[in-house]
N, C-alpha and C. Protein backbone atom coordinates (compact mmCIF):
# COMPACT_ATOMS: atom_id res chain seq x y z
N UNK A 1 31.36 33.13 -9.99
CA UNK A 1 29.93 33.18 -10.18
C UNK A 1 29.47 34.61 -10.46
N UNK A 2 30.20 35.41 -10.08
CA UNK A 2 30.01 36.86 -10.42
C UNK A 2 29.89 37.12 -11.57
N UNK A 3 30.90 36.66 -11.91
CA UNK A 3 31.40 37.30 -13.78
C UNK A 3 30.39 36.41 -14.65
N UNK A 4 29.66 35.05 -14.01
CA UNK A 4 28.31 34.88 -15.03
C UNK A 4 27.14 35.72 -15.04
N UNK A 5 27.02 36.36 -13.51
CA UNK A 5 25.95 37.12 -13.44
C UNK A 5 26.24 38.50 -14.19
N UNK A 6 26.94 38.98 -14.14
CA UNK A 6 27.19 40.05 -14.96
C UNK A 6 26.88 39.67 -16.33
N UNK A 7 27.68 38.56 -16.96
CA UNK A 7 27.26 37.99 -18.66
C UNK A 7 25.66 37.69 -19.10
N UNK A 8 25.01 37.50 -17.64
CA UNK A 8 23.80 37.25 -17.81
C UNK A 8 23.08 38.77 -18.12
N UNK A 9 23.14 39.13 -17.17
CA UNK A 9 22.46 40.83 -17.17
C UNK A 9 22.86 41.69 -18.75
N UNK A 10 24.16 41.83 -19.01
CA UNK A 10 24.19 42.55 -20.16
C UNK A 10 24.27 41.88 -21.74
N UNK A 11 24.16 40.37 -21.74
CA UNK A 11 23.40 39.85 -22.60
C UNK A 11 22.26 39.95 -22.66
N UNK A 12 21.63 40.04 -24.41
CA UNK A 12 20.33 40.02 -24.36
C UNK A 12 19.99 38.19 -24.54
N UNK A 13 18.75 37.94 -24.24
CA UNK A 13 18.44 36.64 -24.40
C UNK A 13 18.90 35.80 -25.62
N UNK A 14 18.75 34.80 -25.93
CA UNK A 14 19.23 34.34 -27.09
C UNK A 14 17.94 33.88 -27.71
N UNK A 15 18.04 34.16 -29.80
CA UNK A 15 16.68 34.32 -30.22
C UNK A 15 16.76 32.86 -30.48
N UNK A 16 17.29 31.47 -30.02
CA UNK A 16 16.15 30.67 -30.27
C UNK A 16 16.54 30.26 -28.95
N UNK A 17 15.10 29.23 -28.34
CA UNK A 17 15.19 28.32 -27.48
C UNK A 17 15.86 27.77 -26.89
N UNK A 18 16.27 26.95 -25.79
CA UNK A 18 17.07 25.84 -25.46
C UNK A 18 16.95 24.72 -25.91
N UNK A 19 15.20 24.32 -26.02
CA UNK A 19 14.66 23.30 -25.82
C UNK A 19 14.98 22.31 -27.37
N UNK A 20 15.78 22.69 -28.56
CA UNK A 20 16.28 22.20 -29.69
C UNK A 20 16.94 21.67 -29.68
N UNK A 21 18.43 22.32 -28.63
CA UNK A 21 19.56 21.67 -28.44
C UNK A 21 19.70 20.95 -27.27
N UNK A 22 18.71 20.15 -26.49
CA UNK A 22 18.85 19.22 -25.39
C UNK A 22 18.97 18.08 -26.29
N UNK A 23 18.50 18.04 -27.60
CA UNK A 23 18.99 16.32 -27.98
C UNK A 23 20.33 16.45 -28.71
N UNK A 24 20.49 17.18 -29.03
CA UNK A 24 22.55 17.43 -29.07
C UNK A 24 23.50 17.40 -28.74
N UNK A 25 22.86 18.36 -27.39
CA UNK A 25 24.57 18.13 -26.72
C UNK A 25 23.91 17.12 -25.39
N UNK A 26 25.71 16.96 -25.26
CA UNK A 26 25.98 16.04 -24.21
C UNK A 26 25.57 16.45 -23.12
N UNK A 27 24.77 16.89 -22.33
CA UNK A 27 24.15 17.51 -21.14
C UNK A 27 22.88 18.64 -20.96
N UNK A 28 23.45 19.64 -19.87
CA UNK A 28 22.62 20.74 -19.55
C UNK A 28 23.03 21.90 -20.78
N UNK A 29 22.15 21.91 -21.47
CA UNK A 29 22.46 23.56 -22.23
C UNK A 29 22.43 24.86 -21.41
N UNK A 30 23.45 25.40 -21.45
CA UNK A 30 24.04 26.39 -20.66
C UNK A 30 23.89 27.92 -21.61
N UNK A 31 23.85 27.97 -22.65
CA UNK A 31 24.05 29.24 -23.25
C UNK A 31 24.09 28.79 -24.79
N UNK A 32 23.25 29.67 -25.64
CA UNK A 32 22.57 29.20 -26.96
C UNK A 32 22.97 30.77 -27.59
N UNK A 33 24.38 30.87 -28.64
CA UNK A 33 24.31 32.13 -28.84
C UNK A 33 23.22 32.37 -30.26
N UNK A 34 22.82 33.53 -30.38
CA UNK A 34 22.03 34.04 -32.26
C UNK A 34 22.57 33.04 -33.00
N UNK A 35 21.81 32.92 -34.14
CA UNK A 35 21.74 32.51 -35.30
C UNK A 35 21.90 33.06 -36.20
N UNK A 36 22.57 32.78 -36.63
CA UNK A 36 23.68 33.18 -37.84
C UNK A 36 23.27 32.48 -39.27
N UNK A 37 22.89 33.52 -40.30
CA UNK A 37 22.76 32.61 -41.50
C UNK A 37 24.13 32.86 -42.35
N UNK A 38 25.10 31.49 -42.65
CA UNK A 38 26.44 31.09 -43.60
C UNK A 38 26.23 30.29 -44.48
N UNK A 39 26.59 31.45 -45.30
CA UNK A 39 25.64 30.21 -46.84
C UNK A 39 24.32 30.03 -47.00
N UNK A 40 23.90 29.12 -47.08
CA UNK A 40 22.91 27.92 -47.13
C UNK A 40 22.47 27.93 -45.84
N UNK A 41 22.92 28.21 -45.16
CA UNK A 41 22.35 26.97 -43.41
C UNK A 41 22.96 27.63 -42.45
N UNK A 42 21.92 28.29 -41.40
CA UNK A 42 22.05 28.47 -40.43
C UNK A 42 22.57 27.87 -39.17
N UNK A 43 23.08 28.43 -38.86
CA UNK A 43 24.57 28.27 -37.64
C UNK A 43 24.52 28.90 -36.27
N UNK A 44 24.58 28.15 -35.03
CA UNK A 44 25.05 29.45 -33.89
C UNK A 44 26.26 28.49 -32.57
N UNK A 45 26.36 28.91 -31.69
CA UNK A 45 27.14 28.32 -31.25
C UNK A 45 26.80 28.26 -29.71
N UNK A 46 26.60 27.28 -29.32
CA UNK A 46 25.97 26.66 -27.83
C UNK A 46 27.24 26.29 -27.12
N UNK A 47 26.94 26.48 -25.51
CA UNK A 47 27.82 26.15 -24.24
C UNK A 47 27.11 25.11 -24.18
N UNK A 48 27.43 23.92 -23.48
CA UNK A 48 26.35 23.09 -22.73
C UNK A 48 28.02 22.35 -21.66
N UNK A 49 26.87 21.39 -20.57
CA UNK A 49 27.93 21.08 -19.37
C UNK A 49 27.71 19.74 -19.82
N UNK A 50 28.73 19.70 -20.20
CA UNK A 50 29.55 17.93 -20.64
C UNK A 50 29.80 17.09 -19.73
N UNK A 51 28.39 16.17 -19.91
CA UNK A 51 28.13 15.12 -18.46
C UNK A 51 29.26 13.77 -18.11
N UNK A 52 29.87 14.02 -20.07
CA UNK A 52 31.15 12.79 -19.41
C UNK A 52 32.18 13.25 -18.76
N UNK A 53 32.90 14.24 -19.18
CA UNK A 53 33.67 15.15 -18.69
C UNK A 53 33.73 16.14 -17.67
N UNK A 54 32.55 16.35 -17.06
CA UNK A 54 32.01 16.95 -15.56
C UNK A 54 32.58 18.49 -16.43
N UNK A 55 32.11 19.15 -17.36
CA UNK A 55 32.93 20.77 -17.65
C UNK A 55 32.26 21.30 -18.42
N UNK A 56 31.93 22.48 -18.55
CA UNK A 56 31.33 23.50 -20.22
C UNK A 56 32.16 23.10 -21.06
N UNK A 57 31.59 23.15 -22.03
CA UNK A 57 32.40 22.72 -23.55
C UNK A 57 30.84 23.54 -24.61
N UNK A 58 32.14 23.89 -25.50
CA UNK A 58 31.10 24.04 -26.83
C UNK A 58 31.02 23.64 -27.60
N UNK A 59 29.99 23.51 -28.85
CA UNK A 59 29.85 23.34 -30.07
C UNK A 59 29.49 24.48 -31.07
N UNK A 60 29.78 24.21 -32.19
CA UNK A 60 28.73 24.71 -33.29
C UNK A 60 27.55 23.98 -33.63
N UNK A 61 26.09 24.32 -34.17
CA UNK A 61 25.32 23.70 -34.26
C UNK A 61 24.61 24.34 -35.62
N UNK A 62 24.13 22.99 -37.06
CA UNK A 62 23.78 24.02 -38.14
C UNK A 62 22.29 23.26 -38.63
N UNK A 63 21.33 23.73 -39.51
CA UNK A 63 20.64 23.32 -39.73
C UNK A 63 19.97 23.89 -41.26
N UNK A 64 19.59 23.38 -42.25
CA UNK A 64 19.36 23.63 -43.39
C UNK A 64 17.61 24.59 -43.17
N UNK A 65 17.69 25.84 -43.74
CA UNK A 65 16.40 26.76 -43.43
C UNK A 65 15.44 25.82 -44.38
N UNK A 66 14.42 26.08 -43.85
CA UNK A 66 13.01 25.52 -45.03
C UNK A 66 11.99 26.22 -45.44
N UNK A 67 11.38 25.98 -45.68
CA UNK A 67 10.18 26.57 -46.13
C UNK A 67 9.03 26.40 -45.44
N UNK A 68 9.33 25.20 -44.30
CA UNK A 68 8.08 24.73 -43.34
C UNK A 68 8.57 25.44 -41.97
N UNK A 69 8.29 25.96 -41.36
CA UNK A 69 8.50 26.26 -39.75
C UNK A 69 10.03 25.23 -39.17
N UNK A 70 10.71 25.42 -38.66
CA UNK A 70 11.84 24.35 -37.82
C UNK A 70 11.10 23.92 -37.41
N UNK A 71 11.85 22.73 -36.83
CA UNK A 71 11.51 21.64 -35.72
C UNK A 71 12.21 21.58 -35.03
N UNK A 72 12.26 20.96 -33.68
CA UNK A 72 13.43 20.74 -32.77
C UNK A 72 13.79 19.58 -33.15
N UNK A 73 14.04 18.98 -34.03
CA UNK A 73 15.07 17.94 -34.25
C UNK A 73 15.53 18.34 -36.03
N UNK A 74 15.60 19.91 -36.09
CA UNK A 74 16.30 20.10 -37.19
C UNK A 74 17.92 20.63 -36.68
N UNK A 75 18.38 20.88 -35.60
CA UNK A 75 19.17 20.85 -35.54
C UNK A 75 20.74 19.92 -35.16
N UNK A 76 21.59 20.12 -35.69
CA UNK A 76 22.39 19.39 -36.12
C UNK A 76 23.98 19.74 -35.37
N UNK A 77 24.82 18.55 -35.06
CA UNK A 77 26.25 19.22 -34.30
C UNK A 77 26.91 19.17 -35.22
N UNK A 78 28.07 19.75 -35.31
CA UNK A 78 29.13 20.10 -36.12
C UNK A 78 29.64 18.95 -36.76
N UNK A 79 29.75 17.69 -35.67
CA UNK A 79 30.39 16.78 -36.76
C UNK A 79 29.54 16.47 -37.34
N UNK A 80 28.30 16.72 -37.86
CA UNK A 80 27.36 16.20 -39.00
C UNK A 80 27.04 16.76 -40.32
N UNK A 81 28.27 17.63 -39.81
CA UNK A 81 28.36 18.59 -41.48
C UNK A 81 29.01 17.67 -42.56
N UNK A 82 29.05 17.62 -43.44
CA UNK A 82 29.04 16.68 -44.67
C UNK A 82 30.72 16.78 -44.94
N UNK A 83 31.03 17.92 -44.56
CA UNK A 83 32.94 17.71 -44.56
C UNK A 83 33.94 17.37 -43.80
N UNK A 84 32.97 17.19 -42.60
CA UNK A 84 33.90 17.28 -40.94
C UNK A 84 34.83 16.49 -41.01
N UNK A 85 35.52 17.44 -40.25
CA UNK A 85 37.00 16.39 -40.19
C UNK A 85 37.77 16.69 -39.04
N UNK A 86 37.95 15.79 -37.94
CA UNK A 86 38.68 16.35 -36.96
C UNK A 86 40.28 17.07 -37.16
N UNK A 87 40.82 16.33 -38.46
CA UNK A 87 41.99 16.22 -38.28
C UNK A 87 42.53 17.95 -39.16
N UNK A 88 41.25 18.69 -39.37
CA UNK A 88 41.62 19.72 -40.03
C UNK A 88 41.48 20.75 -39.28
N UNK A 89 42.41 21.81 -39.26
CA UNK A 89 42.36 23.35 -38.22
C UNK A 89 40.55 23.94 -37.84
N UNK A 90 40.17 23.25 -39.50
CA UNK A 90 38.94 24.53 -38.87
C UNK A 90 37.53 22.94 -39.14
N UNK A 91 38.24 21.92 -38.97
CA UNK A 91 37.43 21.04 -38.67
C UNK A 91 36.65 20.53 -39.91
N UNK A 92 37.12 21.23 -40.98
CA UNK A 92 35.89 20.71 -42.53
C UNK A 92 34.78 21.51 -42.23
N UNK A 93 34.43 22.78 -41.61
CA UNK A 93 33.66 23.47 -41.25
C UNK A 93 33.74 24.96 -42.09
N UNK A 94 32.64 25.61 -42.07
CA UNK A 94 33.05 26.61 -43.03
C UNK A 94 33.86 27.82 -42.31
N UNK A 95 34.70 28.11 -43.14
CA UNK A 95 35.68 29.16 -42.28
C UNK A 95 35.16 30.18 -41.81
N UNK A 96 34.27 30.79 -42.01
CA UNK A 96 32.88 31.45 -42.09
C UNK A 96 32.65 31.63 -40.74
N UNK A 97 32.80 30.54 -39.64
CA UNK A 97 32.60 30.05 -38.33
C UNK A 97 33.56 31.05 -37.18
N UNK A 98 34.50 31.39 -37.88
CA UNK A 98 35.15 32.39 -37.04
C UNK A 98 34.38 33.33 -36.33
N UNK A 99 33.54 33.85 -37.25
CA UNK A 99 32.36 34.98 -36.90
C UNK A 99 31.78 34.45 -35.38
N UNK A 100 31.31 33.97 -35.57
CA UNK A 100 30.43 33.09 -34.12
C UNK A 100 31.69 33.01 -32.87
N UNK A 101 32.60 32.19 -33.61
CA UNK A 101 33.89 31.75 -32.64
C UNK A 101 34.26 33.39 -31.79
N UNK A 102 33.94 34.39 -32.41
CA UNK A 102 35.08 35.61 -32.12
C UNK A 102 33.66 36.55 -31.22
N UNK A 103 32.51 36.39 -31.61
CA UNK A 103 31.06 37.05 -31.28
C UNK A 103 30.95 36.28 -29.84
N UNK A 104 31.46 35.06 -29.80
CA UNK A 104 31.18 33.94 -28.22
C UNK A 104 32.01 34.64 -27.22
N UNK A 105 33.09 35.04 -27.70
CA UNK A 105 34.10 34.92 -26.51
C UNK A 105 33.68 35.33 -25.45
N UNK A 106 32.74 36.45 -25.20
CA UNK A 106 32.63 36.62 -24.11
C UNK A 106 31.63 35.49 -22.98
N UNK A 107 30.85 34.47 -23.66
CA UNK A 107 30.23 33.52 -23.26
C UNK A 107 30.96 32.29 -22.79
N UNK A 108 31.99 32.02 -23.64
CA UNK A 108 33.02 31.03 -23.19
C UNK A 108 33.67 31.55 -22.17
N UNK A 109 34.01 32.37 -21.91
CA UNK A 109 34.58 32.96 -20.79
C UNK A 109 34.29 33.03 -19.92
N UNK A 110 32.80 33.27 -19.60
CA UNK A 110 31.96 33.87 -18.76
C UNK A 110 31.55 32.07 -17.86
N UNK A 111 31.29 31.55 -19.39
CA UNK A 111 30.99 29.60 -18.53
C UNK A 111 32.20 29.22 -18.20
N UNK A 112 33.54 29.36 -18.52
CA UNK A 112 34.38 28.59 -18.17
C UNK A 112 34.97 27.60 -19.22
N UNK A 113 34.55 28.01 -20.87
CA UNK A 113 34.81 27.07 -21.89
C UNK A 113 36.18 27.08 -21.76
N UNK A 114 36.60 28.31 -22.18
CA UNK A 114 38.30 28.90 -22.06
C UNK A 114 38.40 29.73 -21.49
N UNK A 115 39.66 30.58 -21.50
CA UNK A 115 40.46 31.94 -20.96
C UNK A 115 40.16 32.83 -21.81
N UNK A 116 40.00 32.83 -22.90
CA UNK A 116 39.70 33.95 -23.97
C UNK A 116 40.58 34.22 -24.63
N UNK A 117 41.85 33.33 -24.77
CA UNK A 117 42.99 33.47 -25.34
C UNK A 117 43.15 32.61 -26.57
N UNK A 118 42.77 31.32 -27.01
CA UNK A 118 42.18 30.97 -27.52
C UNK A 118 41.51 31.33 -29.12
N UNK A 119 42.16 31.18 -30.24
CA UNK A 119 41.43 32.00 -31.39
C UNK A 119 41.33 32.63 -31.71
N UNK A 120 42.02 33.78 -31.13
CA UNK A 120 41.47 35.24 -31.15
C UNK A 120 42.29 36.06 -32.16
């Protein structure tokens, strides 16, 4: 519990909300990293506590920018990207995603996603 309080303190807040990604993920949203624009469509990568599985787990989460203000139901989970594919290394996702994956580590770590060994 230490080593979250520390991740808490020398993180700065995260620039969007929580309140977007409660209809996404599977539980309590735990940690919402920046937003990242890849390509076309903005990207960031959320902790949340996975209510089937009793554990932190993450996602990626993306959403097409507009011209009208967001909404909280513009965002979108990874498998709803138009290529997804479980059965591929980087998921049918844009490789692009590393960025986020390698910028988290210290958040996954800090919740308990992984060890930090992992991707790197």
């Amino acid at each position: 519990m230490e080593q979250l309080a520390l991740f808490t303190v020398e993180t700065p807040a995260p620039s969007v909300s929580f309140a977007p990604f409660r209809l996404i993920a599977g539980g309590e949203v735990l940690h919402v990293g920046p937003v990242e624009r890849i390509g076309k469509h903005d990207w960031c990568y959320l902790i949340y506590h996975d209510e089937i599985w009793d554990r932190p787990t993450g996602l990626y989460a993306w959403r097409r920018p507009s011209e009208f203000p967001p909404g909280d139901d513009d965002w979108r989970r990874d498998q709803d990207w138009p290529t997804y594919d479980r059965n591929h290394y980087s998921h049918g996702c844009p490789l692009s995603l590393r960025v986020l994956w390698q910028r988290e580590a210290a958040a996954r770590l800090a919740f308990g996603v992984d060890d930090g060994s992992i991707g790197t």
